[in-house]
N, C-alpha and C. Protein backbone atom coordinates (compact mmCIF):
# COMPACT_ATOMS: atom_id res chain seq x y z
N UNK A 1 11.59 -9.56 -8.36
CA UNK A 1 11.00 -8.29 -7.98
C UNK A 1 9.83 -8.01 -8.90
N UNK A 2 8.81 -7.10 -8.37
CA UNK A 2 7.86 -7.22 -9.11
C UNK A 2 7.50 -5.65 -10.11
N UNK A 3 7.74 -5.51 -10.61
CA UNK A 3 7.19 -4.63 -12.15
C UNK A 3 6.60 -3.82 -11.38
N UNK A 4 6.98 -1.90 -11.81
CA UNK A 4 6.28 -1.10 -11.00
C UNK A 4 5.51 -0.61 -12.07
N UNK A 5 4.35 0.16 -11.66
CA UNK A 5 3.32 0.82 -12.37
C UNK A 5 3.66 2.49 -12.53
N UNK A 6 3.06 2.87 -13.88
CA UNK A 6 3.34 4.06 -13.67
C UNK A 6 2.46 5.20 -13.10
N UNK A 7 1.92 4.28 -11.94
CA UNK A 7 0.63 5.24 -11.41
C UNK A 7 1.63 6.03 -10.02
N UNK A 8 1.80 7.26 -9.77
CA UNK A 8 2.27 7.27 -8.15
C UNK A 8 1.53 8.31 -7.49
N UNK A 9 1.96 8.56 -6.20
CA UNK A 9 0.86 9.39 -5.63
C UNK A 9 0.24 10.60 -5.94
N UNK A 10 1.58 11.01 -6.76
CA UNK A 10 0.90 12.26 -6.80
C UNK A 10 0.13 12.41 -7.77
N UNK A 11 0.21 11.22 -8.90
CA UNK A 11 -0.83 11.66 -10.22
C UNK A 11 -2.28 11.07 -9.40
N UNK A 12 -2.12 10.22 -8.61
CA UNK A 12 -3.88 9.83 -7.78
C UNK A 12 -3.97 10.83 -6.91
N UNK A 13 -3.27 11.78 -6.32
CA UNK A 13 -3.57 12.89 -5.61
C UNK A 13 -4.57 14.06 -6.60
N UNK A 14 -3.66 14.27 -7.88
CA UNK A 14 -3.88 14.81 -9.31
C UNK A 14 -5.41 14.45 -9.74
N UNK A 15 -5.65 13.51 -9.94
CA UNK A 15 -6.72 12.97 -10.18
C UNK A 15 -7.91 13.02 -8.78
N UNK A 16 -7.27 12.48 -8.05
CA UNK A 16 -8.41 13.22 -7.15
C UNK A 16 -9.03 14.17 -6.97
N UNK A 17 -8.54 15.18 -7.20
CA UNK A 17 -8.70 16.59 -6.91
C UNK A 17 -9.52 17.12 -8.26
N UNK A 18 -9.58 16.51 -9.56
CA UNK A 18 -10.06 16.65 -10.75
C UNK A 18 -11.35 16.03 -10.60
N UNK A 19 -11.38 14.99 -9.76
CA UNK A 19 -13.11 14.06 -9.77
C UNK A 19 -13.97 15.01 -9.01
N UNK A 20 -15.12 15.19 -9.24
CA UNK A 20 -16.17 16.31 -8.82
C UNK A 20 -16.59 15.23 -7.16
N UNK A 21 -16.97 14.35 -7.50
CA UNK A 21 -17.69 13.63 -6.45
C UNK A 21 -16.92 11.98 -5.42
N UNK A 22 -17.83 11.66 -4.83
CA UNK A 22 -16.82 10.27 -4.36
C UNK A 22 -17.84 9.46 -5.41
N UNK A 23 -18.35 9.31 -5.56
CA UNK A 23 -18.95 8.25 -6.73
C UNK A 23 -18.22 8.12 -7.37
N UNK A 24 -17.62 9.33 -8.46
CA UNK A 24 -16.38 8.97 -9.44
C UNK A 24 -15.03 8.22 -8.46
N UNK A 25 -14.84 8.73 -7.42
CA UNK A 25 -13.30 8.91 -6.69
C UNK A 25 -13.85 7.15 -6.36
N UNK A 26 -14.87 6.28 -6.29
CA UNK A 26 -14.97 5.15 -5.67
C UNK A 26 -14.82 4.29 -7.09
N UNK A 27 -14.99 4.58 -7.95
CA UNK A 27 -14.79 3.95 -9.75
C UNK A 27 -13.22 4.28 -9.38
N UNK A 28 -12.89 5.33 -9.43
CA UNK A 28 -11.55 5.61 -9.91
C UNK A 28 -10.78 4.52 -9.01
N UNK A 29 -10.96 4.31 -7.53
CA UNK A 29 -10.11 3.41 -6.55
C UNK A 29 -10.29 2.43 -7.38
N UNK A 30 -11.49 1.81 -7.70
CA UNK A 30 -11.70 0.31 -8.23
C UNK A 30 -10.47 0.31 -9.21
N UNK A 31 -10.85 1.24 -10.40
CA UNK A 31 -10.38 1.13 -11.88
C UNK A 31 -9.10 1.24 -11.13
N UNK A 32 -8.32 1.68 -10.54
CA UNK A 32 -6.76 1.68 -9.95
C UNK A 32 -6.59 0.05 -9.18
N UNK A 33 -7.49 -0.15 -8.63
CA UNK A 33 -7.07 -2.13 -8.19
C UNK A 33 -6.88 -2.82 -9.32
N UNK A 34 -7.86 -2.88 -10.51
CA UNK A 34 -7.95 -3.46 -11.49
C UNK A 34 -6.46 -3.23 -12.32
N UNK A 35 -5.78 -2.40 -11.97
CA UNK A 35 -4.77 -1.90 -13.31
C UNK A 35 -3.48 -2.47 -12.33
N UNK A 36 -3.69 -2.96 -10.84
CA UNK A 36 -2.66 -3.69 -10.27
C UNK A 36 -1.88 -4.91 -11.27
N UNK A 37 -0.42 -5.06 -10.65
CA UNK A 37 -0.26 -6.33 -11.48
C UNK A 37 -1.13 -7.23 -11.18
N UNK A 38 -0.54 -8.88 -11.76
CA UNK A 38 -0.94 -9.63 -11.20
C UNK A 38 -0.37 -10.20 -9.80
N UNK A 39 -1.08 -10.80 -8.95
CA UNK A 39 -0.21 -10.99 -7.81
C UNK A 39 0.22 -12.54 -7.77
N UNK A 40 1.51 -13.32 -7.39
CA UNK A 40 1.30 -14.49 -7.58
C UNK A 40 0.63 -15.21 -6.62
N UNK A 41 0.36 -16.37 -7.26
CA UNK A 41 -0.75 -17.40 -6.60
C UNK A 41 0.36 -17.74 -5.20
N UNK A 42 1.33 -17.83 -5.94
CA UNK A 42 2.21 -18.89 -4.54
C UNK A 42 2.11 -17.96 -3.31
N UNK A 43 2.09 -16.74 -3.49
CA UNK A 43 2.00 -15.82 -2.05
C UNK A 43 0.76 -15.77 -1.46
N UNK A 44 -0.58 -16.08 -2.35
CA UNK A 44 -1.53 -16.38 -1.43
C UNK A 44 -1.85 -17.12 -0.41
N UNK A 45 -0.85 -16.52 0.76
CA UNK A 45 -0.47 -18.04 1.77
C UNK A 45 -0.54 -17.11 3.36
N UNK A 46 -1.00 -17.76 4.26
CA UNK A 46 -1.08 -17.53 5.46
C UNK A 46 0.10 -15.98 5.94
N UNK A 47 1.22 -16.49 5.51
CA UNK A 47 2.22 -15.57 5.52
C UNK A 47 2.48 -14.27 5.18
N UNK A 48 2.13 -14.14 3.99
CA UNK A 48 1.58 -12.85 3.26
C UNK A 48 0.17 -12.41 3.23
N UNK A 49 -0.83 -12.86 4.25
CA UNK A 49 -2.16 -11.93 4.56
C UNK A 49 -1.90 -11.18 5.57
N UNK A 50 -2.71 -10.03 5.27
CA UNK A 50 -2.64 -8.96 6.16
C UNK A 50 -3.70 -9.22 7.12
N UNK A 51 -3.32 -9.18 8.67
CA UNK A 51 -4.33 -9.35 9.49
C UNK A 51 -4.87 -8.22 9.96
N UNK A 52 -6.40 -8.17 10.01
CA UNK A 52 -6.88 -6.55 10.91
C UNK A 52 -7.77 -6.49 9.40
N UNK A 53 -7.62 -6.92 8.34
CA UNK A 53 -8.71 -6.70 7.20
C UNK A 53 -9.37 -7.35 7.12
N UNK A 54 -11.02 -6.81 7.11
CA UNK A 54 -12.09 -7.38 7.07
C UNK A 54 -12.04 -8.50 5.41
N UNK A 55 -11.86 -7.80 4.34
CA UNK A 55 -11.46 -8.47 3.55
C UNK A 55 -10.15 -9.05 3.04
N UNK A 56 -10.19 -10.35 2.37
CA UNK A 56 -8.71 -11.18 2.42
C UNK A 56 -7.47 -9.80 1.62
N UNK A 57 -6.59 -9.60 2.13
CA UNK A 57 -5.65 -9.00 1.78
C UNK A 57 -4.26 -9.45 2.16
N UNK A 58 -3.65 -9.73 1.10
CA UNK A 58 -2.12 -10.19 0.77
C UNK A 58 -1.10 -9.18 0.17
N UNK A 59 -0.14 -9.10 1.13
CA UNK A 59 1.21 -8.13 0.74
C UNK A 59 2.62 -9.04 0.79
N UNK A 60 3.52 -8.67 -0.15
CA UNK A 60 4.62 -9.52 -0.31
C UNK A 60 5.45 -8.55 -0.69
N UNK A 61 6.69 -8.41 -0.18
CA UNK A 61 7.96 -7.57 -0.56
C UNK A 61 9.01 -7.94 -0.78
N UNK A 62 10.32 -7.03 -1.80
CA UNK A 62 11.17 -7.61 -2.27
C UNK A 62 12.23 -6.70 -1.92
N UNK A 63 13.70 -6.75 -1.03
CA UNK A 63 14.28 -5.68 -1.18
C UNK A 63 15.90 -6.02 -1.46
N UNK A 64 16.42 -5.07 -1.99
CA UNK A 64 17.54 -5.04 -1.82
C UNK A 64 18.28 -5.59 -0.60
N UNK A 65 19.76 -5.50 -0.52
CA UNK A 65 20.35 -6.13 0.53
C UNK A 65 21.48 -4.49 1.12
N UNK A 66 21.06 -3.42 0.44
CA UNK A 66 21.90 -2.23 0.79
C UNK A 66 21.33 -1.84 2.64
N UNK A 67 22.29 -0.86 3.31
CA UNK A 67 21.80 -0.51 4.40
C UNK A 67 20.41 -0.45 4.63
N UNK A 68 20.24 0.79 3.79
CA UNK A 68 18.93 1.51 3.99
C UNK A 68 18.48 0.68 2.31
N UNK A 69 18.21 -0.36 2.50
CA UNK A 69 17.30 -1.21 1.33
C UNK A 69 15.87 -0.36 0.47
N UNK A 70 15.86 -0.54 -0.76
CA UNK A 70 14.70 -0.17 -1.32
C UNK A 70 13.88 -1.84 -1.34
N UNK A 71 12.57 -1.20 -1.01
CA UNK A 71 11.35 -2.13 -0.95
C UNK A 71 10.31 -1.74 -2.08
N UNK A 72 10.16 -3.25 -2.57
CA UNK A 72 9.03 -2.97 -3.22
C UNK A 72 8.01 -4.00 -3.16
N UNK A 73 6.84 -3.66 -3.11
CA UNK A 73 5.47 -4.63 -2.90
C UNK A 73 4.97 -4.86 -3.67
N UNK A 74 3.79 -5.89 -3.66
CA UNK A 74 2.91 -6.49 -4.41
C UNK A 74 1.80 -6.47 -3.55
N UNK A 75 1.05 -6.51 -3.66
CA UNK A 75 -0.28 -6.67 -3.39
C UNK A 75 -1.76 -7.09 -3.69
N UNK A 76 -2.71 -7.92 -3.39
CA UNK A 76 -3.76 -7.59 -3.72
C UNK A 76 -5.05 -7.93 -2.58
N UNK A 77 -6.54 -8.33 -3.39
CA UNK A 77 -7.52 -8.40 -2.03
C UNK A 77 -8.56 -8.75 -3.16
N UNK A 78 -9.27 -9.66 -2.26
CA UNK A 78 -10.33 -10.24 -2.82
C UNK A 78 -11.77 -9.30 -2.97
N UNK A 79 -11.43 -7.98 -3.13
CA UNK A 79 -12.79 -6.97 -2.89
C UNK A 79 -12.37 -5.80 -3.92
N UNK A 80 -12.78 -5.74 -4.75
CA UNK A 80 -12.21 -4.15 -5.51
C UNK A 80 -12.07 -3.28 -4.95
N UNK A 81 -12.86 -2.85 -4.09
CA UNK A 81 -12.57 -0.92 -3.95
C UNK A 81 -11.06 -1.39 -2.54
N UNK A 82 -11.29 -2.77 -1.94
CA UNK A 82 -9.65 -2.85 -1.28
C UNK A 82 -8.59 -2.64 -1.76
N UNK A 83 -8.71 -3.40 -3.34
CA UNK A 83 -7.48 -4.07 -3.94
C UNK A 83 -7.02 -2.37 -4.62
N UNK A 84 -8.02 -1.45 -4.78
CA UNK A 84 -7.90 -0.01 -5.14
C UNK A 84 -7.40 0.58 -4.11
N UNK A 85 -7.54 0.15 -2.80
CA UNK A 85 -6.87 1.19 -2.02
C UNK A 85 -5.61 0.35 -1.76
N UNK A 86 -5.10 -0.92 -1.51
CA UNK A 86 -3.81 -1.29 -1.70
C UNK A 86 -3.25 -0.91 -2.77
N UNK A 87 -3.91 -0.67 -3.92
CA UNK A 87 -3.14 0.20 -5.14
C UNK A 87 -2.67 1.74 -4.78
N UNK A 88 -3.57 2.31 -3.98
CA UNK A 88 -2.89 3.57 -3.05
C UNK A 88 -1.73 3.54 -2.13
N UNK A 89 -1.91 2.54 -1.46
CA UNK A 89 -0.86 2.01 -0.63
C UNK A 89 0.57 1.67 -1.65
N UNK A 90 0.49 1.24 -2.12
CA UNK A 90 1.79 0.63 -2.97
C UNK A 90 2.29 1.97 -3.58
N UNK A 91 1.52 3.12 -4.15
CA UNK A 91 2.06 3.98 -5.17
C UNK A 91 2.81 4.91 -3.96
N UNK A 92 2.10 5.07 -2.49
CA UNK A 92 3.17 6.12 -1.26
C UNK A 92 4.52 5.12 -0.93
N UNK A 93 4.24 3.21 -0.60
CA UNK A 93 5.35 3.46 -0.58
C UNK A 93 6.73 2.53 -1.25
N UNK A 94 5.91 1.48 -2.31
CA UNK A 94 6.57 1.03 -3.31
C UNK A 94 8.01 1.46 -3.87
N UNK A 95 8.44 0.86 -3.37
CA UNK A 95 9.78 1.70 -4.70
C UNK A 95 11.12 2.15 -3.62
N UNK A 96 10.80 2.56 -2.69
CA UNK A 96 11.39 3.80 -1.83
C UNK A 96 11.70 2.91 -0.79
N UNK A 97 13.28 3.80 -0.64
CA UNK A 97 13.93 2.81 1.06
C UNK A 97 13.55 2.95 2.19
N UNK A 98 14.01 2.48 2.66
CA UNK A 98 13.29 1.82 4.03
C UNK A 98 13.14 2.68 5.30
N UNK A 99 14.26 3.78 5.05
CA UNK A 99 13.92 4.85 6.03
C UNK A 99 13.05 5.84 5.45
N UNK A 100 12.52 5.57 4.51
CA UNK A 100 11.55 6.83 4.06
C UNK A 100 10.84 5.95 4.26
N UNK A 101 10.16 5.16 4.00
CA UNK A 101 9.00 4.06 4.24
C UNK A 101 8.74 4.35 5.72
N UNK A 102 9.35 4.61 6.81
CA UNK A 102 9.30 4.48 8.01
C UNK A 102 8.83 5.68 8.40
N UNK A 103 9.52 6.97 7.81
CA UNK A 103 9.09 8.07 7.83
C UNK A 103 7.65 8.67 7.20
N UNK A 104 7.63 8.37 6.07
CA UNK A 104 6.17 8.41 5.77
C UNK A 104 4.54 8.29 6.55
N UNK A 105 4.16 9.48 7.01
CA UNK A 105 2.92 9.24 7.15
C UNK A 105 1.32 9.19 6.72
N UNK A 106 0.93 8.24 6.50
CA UNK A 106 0.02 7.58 5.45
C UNK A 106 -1.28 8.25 5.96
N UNK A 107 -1.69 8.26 7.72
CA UNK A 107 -2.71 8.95 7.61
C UNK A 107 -2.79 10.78 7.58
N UNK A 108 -1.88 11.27 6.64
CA UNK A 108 -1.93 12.99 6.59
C UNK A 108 -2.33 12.75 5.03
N UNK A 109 -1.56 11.61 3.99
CA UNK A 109 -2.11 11.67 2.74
C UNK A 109 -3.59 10.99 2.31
N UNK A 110 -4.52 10.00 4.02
CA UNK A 110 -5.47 10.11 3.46
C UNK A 110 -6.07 10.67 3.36
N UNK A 111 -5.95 11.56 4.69
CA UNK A 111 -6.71 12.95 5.17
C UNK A 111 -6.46 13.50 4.18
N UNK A 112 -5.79 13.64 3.33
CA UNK A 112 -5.89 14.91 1.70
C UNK A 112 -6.65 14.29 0.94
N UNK A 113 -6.64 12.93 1.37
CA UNK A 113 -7.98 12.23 -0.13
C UNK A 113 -8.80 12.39 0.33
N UNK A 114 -9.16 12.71 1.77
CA UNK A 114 -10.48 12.26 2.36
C UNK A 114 -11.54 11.22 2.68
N UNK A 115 -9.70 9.77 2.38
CA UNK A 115 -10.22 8.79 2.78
C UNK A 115 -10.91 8.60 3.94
N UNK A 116 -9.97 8.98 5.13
CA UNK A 116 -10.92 9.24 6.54
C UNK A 116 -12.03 9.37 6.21
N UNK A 117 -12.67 10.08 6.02
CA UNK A 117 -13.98 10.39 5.93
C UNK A 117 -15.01 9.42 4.91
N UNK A 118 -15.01 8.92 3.96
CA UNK A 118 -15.40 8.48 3.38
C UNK A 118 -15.46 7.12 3.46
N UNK A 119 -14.24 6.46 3.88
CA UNK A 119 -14.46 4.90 3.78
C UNK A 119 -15.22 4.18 5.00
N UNK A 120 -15.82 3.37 5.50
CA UNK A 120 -16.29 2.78 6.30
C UNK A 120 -14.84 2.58 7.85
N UNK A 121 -15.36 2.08 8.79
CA UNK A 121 -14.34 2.18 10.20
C UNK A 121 -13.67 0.45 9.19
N UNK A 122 -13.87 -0.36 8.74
CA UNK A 122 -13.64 -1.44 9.06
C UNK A 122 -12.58 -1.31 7.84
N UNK A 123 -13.13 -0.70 6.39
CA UNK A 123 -12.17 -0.15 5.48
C UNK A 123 -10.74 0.51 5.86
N UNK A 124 -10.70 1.50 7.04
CA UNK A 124 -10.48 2.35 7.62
C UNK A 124 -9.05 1.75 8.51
N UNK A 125 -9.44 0.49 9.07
CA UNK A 125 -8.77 -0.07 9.87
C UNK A 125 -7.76 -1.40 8.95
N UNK A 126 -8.32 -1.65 7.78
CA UNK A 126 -7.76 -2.51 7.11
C UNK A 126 -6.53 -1.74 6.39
N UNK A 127 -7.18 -0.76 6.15
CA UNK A 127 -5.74 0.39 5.14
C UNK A 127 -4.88 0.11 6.78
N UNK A 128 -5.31 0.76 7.33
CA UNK A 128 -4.19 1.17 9.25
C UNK A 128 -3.49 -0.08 9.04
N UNK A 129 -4.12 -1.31 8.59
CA UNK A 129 -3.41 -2.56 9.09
C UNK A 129 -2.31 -2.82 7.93
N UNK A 130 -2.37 -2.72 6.42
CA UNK A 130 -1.40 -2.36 5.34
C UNK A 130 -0.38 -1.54 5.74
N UNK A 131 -0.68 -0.56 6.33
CA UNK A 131 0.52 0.32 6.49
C UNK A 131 1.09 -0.13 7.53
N UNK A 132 0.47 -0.65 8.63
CA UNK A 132 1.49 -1.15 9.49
C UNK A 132 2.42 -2.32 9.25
N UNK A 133 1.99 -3.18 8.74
CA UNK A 133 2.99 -3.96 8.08
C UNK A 133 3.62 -3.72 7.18
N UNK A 134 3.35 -2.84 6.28
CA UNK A 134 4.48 -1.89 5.47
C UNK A 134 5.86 -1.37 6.36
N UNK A 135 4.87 -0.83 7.42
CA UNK A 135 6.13 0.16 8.12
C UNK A 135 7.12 -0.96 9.16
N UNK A 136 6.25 -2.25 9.73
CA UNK A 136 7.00 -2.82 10.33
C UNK A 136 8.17 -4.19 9.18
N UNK A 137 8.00 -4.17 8.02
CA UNK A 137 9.37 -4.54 6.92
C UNK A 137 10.02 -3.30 7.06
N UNK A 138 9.45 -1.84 6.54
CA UNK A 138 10.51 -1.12 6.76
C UNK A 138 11.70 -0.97 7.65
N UNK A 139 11.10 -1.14 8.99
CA UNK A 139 11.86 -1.41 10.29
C UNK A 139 12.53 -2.54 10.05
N UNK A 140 11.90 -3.32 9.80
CA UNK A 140 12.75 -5.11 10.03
C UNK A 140 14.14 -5.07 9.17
N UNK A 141 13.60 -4.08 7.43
CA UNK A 141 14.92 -4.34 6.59
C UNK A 141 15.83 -3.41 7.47
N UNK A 142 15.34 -2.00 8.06
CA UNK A 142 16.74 -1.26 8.90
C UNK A 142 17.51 -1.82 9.58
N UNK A 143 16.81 -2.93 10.54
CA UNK A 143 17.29 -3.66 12.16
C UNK A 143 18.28 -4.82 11.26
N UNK A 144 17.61 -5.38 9.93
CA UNK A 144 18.87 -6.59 9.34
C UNK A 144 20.12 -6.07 9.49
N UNK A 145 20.65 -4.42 9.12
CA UNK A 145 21.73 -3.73 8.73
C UNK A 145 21.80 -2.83 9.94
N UNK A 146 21.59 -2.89 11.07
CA UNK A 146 22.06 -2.06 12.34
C UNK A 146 23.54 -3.35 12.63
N UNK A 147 24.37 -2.44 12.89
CA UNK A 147 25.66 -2.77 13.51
C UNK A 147 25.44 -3.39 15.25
N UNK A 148 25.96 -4.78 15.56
CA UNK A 148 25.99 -5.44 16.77
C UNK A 148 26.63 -4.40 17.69
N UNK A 149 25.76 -4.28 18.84
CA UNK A 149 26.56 -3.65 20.33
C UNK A 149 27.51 -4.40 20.81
């Protein structure tokens, strides 16, 4: 399993709201990719890229074997201000089981960053594509532990 950070949403919510401009808020995403772990080499593999991102992006998860399993990710991307917003991605839903992972909706907390607005459509669609494969492990670890009809 991989080593969590002590960054989570709400202190980058925190901090957001403290940066005057997106100039700073586009340093700050970077400087948050950069402070990611490392990701391992062996997952840089067909399997663990995220498809729908313009730039290369790799997610890998680890969970428990309980009902409702806790998941936790790794991530990274060959582009800073990506590998900064997969660092956003990981701090909503890193850590947390699988029915909250499912429940969670990612585009109401970008709309509070004002990612919508700010990042490019193709940026835009690459986060959409992280979370969907976030949310579809979430699902997958529930469906391992649903009881046979």
């Amino acid at each position: 399993m991989w080593g969590m950070t002590d960054t989570t949403i709400d202190s980058i919510r925190q901090d957001f709201e403290f940066l005057d401009d997106w100039e700073e808020r586009y340093r700050y995403i970077i400087d948050l990719g950069a402070a990611l772990e490392p990701y391992p080499d062996a997952l840089r593999d067909d399997a663990h890229k995220v498809r729908g991102c313009v730039s290369q992006v790799w997610l890998a998860v680890d969970r428990n074997e309980d009902p409702d399993p806790v998941l936790h990710f790794a991530g990274d991307s060959d582009a800073h201000i990506v590998r900064g917003l997969v660092a956003i991605v990981l701090a909503l839903y890193s850590g947390r089981r699988a029915s909250e992972i499912v429940a969670t909706d990612a585009e109401t907390v970008f709309q509070q960053f004002g990612l919508d607005e700010h990042l490019t459509p193709q940026r835009s669609n690459g986060l959409r594509a992280m979370v969907k494969r976030i949310h579809d492990e979430g699902r997958a670890a529930l469906a391992t532990h649903q009881p046979a009809n």
